[in-house]
N, C-alpha and C. Protein backbone atom coordinates (compact mmCIF):
# COMPACT_ATOMS: atom_id res chain seq x y z
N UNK A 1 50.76 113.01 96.46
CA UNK A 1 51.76 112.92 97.49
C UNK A 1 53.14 112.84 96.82
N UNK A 2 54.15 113.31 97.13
CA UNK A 2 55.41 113.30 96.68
C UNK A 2 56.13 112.50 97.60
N UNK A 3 56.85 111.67 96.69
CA UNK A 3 57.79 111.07 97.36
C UNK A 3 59.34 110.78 97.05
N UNK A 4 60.08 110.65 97.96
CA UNK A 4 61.65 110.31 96.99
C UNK A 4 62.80 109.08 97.17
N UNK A 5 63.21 108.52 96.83
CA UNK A 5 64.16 107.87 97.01
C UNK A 5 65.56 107.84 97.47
N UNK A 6 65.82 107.58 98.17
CA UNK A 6 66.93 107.62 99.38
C UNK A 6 67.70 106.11 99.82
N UNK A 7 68.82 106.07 99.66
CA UNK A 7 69.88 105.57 99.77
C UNK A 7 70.38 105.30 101.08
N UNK A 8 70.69 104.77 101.77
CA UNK A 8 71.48 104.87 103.39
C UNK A 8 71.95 103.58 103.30
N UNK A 9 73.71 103.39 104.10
CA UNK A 9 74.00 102.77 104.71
C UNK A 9 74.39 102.71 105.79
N UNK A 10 74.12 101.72 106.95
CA UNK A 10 75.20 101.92 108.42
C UNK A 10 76.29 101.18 108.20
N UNK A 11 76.99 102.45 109.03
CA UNK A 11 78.25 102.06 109.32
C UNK A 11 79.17 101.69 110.35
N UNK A 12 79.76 101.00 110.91
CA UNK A 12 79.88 101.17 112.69
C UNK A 12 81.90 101.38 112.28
N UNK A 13 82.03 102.71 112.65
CA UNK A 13 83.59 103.38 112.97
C UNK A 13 84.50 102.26 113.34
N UNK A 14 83.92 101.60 114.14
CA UNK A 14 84.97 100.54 115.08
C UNK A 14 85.52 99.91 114.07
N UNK A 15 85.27 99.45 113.00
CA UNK A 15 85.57 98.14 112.33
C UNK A 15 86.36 98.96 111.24
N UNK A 16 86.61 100.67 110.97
CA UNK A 16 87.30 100.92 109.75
C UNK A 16 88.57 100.49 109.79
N UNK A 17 89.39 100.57 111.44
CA UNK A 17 90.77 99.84 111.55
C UNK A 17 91.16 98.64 110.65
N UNK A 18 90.10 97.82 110.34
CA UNK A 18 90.20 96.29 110.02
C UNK A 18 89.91 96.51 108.68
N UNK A 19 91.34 96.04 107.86
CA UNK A 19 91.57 96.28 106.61
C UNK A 19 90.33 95.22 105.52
N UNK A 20 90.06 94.30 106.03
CA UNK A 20 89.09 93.98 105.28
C UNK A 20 87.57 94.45 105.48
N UNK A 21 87.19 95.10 106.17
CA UNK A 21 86.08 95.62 106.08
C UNK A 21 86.33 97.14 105.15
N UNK A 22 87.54 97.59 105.42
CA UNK A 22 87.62 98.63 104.36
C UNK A 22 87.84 98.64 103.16
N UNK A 23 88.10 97.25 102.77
CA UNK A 23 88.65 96.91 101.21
C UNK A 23 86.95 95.64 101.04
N UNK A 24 86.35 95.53 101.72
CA UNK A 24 85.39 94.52 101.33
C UNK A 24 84.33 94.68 99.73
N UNK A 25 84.08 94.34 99.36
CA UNK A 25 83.43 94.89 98.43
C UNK A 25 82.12 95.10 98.29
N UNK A 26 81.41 94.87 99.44
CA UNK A 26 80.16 94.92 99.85
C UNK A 26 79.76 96.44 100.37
N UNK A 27 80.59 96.61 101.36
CA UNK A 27 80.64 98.17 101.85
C UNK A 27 80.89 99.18 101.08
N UNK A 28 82.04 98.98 100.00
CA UNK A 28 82.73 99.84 99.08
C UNK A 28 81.25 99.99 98.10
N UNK A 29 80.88 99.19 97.38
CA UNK A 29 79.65 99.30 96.88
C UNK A 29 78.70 100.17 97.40
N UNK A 30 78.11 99.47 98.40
CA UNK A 30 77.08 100.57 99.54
C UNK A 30 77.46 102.04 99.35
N UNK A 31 78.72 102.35 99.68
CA UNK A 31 79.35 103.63 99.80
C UNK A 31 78.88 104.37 98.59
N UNK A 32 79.41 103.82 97.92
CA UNK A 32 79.73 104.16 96.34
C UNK A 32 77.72 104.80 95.91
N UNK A 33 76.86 104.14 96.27
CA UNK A 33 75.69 104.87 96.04
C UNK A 33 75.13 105.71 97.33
N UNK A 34 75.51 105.38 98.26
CA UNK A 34 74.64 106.11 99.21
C UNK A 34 74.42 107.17 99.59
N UNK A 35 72.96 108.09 99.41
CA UNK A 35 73.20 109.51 99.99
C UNK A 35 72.85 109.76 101.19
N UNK A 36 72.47 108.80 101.99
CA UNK A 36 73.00 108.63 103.45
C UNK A 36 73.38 107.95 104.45
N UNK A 37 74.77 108.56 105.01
CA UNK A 37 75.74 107.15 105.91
C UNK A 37 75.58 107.19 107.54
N UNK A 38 74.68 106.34 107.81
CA UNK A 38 74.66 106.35 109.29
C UNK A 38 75.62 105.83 110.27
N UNK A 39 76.26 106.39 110.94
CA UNK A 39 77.36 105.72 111.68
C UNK A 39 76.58 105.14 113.30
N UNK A 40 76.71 103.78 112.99
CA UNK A 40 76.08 103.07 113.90
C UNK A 40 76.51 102.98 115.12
N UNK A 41 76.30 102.35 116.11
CA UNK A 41 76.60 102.70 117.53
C UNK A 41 77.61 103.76 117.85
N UNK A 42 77.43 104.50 117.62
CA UNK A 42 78.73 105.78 117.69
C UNK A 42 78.80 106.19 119.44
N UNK A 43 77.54 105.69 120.02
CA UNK A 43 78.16 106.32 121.39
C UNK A 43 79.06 105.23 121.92
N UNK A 44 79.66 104.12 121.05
CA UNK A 44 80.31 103.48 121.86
C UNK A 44 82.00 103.41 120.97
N UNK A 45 82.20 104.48 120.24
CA UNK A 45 83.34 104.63 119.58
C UNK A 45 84.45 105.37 120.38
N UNK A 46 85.63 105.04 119.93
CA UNK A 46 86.92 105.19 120.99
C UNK A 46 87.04 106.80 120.49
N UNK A 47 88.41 107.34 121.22
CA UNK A 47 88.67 108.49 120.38
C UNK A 47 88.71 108.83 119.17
N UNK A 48 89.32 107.95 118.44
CA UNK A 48 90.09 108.11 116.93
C UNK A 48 88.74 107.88 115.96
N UNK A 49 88.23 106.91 116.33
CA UNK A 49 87.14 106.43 115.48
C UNK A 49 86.48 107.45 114.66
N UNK A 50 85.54 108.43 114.86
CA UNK A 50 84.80 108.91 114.13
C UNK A 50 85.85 109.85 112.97
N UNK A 51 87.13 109.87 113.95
CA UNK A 51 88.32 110.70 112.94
C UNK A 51 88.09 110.11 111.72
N UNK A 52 88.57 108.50 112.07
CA UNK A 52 88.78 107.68 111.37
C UNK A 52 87.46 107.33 110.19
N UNK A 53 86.76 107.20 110.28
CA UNK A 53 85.85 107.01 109.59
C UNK A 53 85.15 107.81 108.75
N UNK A 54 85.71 109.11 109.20
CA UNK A 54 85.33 110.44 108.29
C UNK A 54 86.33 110.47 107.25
N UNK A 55 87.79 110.32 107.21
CA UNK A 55 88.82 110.11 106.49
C UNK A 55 88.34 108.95 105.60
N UNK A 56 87.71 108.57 105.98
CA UNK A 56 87.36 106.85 105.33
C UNK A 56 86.10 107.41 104.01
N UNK A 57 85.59 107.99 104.81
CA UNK A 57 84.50 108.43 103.78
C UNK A 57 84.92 109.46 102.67
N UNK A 58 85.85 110.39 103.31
CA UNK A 58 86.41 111.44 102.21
C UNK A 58 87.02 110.37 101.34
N UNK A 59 87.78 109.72 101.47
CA UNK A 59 88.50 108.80 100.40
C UNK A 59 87.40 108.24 99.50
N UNK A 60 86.01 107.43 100.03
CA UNK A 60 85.17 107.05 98.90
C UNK A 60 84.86 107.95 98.38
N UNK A 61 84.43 109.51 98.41
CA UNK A 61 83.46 110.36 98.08
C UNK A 61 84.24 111.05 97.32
N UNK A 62 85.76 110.47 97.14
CA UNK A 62 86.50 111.24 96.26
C UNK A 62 86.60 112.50 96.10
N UNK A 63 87.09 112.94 97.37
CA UNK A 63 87.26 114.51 98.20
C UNK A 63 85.90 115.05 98.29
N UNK A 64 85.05 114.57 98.34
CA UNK A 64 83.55 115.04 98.66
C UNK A 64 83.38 114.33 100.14
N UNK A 65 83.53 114.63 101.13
CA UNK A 65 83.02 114.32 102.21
C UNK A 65 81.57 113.89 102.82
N UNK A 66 81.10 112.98 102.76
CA UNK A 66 79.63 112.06 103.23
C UNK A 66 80.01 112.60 104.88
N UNK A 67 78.98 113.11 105.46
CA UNK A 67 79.27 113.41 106.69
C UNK A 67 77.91 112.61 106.99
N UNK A 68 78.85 111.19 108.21
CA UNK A 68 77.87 110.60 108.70
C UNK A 68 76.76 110.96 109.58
N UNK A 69 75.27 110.44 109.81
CA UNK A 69 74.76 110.91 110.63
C UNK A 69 74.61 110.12 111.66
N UNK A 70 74.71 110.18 113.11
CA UNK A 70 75.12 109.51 114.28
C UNK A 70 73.93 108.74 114.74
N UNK A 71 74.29 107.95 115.53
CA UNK A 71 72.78 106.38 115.83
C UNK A 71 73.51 106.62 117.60
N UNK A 72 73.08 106.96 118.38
CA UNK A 72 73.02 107.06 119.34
C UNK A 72 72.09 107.06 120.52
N UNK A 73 72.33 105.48 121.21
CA UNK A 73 71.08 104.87 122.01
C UNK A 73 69.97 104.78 120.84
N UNK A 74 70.23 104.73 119.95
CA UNK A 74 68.82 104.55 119.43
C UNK A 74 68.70 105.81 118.52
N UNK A 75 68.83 106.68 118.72
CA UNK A 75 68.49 107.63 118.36
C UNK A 75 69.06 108.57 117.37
N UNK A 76 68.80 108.65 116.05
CA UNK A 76 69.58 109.24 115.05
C UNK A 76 69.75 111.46 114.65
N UNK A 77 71.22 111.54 114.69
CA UNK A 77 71.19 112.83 114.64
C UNK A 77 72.52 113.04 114.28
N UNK A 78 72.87 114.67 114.13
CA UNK A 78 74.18 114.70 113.80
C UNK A 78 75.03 114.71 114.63
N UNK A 79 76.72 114.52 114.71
CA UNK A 79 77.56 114.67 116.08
C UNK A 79 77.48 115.96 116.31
């Protein structure tokens, strides 16, 4: 059987506004290995948010863009 190892963190958009969750060093870490970023309750994000949080991720990925994958009702997929 083959198997592989995989990385993920969630993320919830709402909270990138709030400068310490973006400078925390817990998240920044997470980021820093993960090869996949789930953006958590996303059906309940404002307009700007997912803007926001994609900008957020290009900045960790150091112009490599992590394109989150969406948690909606439950249910995970892309936007």
């Amino acid at each position: 059987m083959d198997t592989f190892d995989l990385i993920s963190t969630l993320v919830d958009a709402g909270c990138i506004e709030d400068e310490r969750y973006r400078r925390g060093e817990t998240i920044c870490q997470q980021l820093a290995v993960a090869d996949l970023v789930v953006a958590n309750k996303s059906d309940l994000y404002g307009p700007q948010d997912l803007g926001n949080l994609r900008c957020f991720l290009l900045f960790w990925g150091n112009g490599k863009e992590k394109l989150p994958q969406m948690i909606k009702q439950g249910r995970i997929g892309s936007d």
